[in-house]
Protein backbone atom coordinates (compact mmCIF):
# COMPACT_ATOMS: atom_id res chain seq x y z
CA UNK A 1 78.86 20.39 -36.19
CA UNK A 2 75.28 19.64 -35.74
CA UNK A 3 72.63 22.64 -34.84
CA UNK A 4 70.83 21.96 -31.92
CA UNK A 5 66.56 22.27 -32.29
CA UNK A 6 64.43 23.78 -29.57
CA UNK A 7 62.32 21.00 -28.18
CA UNK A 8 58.40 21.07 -28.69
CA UNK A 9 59.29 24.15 -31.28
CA UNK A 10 57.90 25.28 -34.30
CA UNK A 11 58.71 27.59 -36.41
CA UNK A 12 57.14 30.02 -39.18
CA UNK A 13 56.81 33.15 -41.24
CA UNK A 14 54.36 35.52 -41.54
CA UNK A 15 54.33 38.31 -44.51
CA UNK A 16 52.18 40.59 -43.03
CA UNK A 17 49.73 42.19 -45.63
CA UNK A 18 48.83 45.20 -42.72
CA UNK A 19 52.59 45.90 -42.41
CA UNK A 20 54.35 44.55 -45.32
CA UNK A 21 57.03 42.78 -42.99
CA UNK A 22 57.93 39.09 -42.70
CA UNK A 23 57.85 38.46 -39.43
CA UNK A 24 59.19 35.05 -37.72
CA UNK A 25 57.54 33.41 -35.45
CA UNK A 26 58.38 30.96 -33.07
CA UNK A 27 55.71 28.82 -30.92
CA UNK A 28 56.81 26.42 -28.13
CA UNK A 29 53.62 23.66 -27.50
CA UNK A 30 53.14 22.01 -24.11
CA UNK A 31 53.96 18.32 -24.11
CA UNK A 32 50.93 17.73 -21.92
CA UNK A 33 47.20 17.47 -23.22
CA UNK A 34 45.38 20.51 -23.08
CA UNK A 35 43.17 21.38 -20.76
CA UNK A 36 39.13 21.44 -21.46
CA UNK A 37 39.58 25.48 -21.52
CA UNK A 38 42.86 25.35 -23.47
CA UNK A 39 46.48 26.06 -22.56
CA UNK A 40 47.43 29.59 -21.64
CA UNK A 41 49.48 31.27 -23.88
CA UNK A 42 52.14 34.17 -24.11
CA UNK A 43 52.91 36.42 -26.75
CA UNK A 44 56.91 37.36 -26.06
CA UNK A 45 57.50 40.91 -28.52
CA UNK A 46 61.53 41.09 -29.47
CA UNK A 47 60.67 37.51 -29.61
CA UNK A 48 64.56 37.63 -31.28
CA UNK A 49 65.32 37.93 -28.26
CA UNK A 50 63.07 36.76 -25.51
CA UNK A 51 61.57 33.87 -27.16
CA UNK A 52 63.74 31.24 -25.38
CA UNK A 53 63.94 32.91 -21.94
CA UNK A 54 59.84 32.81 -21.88
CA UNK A 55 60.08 29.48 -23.04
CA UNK A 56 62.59 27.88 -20.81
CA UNK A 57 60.28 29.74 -17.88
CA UNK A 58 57.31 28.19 -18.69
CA UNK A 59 58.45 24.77 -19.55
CA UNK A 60 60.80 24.24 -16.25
CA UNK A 61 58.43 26.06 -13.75
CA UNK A 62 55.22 24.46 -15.09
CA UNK A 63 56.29 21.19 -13.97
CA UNK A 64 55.32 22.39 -10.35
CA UNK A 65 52.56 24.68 -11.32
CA UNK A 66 50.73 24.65 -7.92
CA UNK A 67 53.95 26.37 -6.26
CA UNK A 68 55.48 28.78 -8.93
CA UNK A 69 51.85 29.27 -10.42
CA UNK A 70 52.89 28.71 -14.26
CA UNK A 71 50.92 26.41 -15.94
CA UNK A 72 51.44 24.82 -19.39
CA UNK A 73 51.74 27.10 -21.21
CA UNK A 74 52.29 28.06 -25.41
CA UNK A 75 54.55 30.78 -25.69
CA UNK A 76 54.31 32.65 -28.97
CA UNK A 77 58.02 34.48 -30.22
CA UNK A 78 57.22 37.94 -32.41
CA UNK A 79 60.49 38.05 -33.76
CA UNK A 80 61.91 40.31 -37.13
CA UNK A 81 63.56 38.92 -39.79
CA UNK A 82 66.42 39.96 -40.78
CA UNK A 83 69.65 41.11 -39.68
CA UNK A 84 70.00 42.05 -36.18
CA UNK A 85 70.59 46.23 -37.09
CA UNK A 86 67.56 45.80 -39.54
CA UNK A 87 65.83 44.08 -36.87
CA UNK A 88 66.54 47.01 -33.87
CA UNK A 89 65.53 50.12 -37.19
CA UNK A 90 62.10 48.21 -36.53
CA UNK A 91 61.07 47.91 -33.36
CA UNK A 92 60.91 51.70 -33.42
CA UNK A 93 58.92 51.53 -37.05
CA UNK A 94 56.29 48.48 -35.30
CA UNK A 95 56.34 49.60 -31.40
CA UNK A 96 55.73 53.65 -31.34
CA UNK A 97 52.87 55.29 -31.98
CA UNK A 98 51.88 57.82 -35.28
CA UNK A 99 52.18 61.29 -34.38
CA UNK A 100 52.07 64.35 -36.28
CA UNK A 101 55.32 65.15 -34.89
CA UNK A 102 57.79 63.96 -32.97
CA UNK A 103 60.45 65.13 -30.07
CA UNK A 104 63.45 63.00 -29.69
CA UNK A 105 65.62 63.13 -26.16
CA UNK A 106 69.53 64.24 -26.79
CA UNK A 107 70.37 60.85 -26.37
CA UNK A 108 69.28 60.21 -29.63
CA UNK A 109 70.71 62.58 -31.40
CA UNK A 110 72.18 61.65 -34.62
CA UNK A 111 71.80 58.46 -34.09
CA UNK A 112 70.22 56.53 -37.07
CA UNK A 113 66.78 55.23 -35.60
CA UNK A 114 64.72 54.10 -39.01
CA UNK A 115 61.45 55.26 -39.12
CA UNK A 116 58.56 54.86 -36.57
CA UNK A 117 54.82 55.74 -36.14
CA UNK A 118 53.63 51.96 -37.26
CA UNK A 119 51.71 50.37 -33.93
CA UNK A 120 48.77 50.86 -35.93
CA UNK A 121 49.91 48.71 -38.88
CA UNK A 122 51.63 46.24 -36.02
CA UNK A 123 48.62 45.89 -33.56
CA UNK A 124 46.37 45.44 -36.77
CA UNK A 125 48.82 42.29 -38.03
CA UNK A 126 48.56 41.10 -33.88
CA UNK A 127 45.04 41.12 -34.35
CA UNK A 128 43.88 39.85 -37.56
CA UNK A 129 46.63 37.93 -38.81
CA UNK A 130 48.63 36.53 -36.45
CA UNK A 131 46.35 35.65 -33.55
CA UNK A 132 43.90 34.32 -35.66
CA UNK A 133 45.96 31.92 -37.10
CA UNK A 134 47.52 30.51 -33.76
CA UNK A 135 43.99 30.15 -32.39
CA UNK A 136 43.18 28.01 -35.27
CA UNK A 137 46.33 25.87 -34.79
CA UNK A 138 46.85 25.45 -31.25
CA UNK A 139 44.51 24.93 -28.42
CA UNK A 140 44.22 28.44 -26.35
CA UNK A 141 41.89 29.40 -23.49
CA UNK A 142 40.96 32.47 -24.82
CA UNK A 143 40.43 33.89 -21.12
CA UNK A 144 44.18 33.77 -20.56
CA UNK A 145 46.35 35.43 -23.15
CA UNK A 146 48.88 37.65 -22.15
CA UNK A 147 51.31 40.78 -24.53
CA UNK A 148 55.03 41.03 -23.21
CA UNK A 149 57.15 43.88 -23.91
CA UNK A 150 60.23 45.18 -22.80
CA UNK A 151 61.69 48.65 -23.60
CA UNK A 152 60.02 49.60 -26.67
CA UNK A 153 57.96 46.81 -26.40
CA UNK A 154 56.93 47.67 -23.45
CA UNK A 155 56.12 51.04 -24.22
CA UNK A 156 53.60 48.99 -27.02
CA UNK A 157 51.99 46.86 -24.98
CA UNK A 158 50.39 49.81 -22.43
CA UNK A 159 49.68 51.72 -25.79
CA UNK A 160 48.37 48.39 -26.82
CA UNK A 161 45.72 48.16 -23.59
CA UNK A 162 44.99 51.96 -24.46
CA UNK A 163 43.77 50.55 -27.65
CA UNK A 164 42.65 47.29 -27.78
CA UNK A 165 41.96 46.49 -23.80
CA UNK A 166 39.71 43.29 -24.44
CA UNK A 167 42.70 41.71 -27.41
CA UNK A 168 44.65 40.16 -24.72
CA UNK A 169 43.23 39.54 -20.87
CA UNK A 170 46.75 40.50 -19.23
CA UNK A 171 49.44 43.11 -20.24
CA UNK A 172 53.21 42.26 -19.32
CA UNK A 173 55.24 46.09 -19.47
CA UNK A 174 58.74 45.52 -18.56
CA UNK A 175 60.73 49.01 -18.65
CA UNK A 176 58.47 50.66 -21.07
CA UNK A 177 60.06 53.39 -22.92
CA UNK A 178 57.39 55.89 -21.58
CA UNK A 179 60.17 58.91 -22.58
CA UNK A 180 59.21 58.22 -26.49
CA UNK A 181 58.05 61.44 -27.79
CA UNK A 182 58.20 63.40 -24.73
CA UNK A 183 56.00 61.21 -22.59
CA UNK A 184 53.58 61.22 -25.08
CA UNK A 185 52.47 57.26 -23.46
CA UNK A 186 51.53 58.87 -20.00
CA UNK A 187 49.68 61.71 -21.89
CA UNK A 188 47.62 58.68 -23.16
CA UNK A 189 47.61 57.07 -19.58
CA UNK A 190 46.23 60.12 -18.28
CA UNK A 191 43.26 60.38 -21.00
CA UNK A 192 42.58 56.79 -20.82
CA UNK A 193 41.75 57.35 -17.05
CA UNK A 194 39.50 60.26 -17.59
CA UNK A 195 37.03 58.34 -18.89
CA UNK A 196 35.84 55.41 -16.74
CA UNK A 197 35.63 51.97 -18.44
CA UNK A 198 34.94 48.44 -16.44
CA UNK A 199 38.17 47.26 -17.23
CA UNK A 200 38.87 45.66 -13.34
CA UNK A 201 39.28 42.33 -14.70
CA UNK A 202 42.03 42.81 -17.25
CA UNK A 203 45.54 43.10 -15.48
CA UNK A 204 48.49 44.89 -15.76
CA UNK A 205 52.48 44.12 -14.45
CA UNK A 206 54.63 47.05 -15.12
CA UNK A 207 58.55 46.39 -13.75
CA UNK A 208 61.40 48.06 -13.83
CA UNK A 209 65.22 47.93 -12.30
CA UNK A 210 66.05 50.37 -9.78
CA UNK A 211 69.42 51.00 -11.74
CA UNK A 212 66.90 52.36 -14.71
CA UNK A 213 67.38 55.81 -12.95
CA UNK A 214 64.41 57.82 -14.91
CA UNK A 215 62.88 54.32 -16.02
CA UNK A 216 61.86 53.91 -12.91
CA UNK A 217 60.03 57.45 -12.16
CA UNK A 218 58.07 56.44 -15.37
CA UNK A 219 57.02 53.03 -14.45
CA UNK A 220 55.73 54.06 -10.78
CA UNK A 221 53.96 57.44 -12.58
CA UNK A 222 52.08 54.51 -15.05
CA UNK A 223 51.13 52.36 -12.59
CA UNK A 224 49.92 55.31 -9.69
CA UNK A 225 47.81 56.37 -13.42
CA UNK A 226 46.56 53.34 -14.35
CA UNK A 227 45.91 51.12 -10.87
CA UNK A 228 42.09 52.55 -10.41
CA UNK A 229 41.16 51.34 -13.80
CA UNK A 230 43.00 48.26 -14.54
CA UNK A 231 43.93 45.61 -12.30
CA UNK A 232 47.94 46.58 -11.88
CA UNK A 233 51.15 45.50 -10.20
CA UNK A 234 54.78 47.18 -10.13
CA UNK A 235 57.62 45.72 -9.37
CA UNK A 236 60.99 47.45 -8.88
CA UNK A 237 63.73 44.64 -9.21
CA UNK A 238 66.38 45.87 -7.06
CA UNK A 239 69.80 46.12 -8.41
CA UNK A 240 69.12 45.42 -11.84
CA UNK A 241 70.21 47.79 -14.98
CA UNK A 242 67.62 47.67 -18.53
CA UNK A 243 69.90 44.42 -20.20
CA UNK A 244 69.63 42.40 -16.64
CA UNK A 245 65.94 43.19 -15.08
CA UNK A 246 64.28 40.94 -17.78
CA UNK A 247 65.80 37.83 -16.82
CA UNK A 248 65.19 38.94 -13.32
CA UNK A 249 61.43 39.35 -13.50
CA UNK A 250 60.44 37.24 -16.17
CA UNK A 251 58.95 34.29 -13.87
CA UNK A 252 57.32 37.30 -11.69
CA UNK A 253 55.66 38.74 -14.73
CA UNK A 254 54.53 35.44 -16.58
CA UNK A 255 52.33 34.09 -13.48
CA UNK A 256 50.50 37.48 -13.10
CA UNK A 257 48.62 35.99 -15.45
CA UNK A 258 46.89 33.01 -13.93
C-alpha cells in the first residue's frame, strides 16, 4: 500500500547546535504567487501534532480570504523526532522555563516527566537557526509571523513574548499550562506589566475550553494581566475539554493575525 504525501509539503531536519536536538520540520508553501510583502506565515509548536490541522486551515479557508480572513499562508511544523514518549519527555525539556527550583502539582507525582528548564536553549534555536533559514527559503512578510502553542506550548509562547516580544508580531496561547512551577508564568506576567513598554501593536489570543476547569481561571487571569500592554483577545470555547478546544479554535486563533 502506497503512503499518501501532503500536498505543497516539504519536509526537513534540523540538528540544533543551541539544543543538541534534531528537530523535524515540516513547511506547507502556498500554491499562489506571493505577495509583494510576502506570504504570512505560522509557526505550529507540537508541530507532531498540529502541523496538519494548521495546514488544512489555512489552505481550505484561504481560498475565500476576504470572508474567513486567512490569507495564503506558509505554515511552519516544530515537530520532535523521535518516538512519540521521547517526543512528550521533551516538550517539558524545550517549553518550560530554567528555574533554580521547581514545584510540581500532585498530579504529577511520580510520574516520569524527563527533564525541563530548556526555553532558553529552544527560543535561541527559534531564533537563530530555524527562522533564519525559512526566511532565506521562502518568501515571508516579516510584519506577519505568528508562535502557536497549546498546553505546554502554550505556556512557551507567552514566556516567549516575555522574552523576545519583537521575534514574532502575533502570539497564538491555546490552554497554556500557566500551573508549571506554581504559576511561576503569571509571576512573569505580572513583572512584565510593571514596567511599561510600547508593545500595542504586537497581539496576543489566549483560549481555552470551559471544560479546562482551572485552565480556564488561568487563561482569563493572563489576559486581565496582559490586555493594557499587548494587544489581547480570550476566547473561552464553550464545551470543549484540553484534547478537543484546539480543533475548535484553531481558525479563530490563526486570523488574529491579519
Amino acid at each position: 500500500m502506497d503512503k499518501v504525501l501532503l500536498e505543497d509539503t516539504e519536509h526537513w531536519q534540523i540538528d540544533s547546535e543551541y539544543t543538541n536536538y534534531l528537530y523535524d520540520i515540516k513547511v506547507s508553501i502556498p500554491t499562489s504567487a506571493p505577495p509583494k510583502e510576502g506570504f504570512p506565515i505560522y509557526y505550529v509548536l507540537d508541530g507532531n501534532w498540529y502541523f496538519q490541522l494548521a495546514r488544512d486551515v489555512v489552505k481550505l479557508q484561504s481560498q475565500n480570504a476576504p470572508k474567513t480572513l486567512i490569507a495564503p499562508s506558509i505554515v511552519v511544523g516544530i515537530g520532535h523526532s523521535g518516538k512519540e514518549d521521547v517526543a512528550r519527555k521533551r516538550r517539558f525539556l524545550d517549553f518550560t522555563p530554567e528555574a533554580e527550583a521547581y514545584i510540581y502539582p500532585k498530579r504529577l507525582n511520580g510520574k516520569d516527566i524527563g527533564k525541563h528548564g530548556g526555553a532558553e536553549k529552544f527560543l535561541a534555536f527559534l531564533e537563530k537557526e530555524l527562522i533564519p533559514r525559512v526566511q532565506k527559503r521562502y518568501q515571508v512578510d516579516l510584519q506577519k509571523q505568528a508562535l502557536f502553542g497549546h498546553s505546554l506550548s502554550g505556556l512557551f509562547v507567552i514566556w516567549a513574548l516575555f522574552k523576545k516580544p519583537n521575534l514574532f508580531s502575533c502570539y497564538l496561547s491555546i490552554s497554556p499550562s500557566a500551573w508549571w512551577n506554581e504559576y511561576e508564568l503569571c509571576k512573569e506576567a505580572e513583572n512584565f506589566v510593571r514596567f511599561p513598554k510600547n508593545l500595542h501593536y504586537k497581539k496576543l489570543f489566549i483560549s481555552a475550553g470551559s471544560k479546562e476547569g482551572f485552565m480556564v481561571e488561568d487563561a482569563n487571569h493572563l489576559y486581565t494581566a496582559l490586555k493594557e500592554s499587548v494587544k489581547t483577545e480570550i476566547f473561552i470555547a464553550q464545551d470543549e475539554n484540553h484534547a478537543s478546544v484546539v480543533p475548535s479554535v484553531l481558525s479563530r486563533a490563526f486570523r488574529y493575525l491579519n
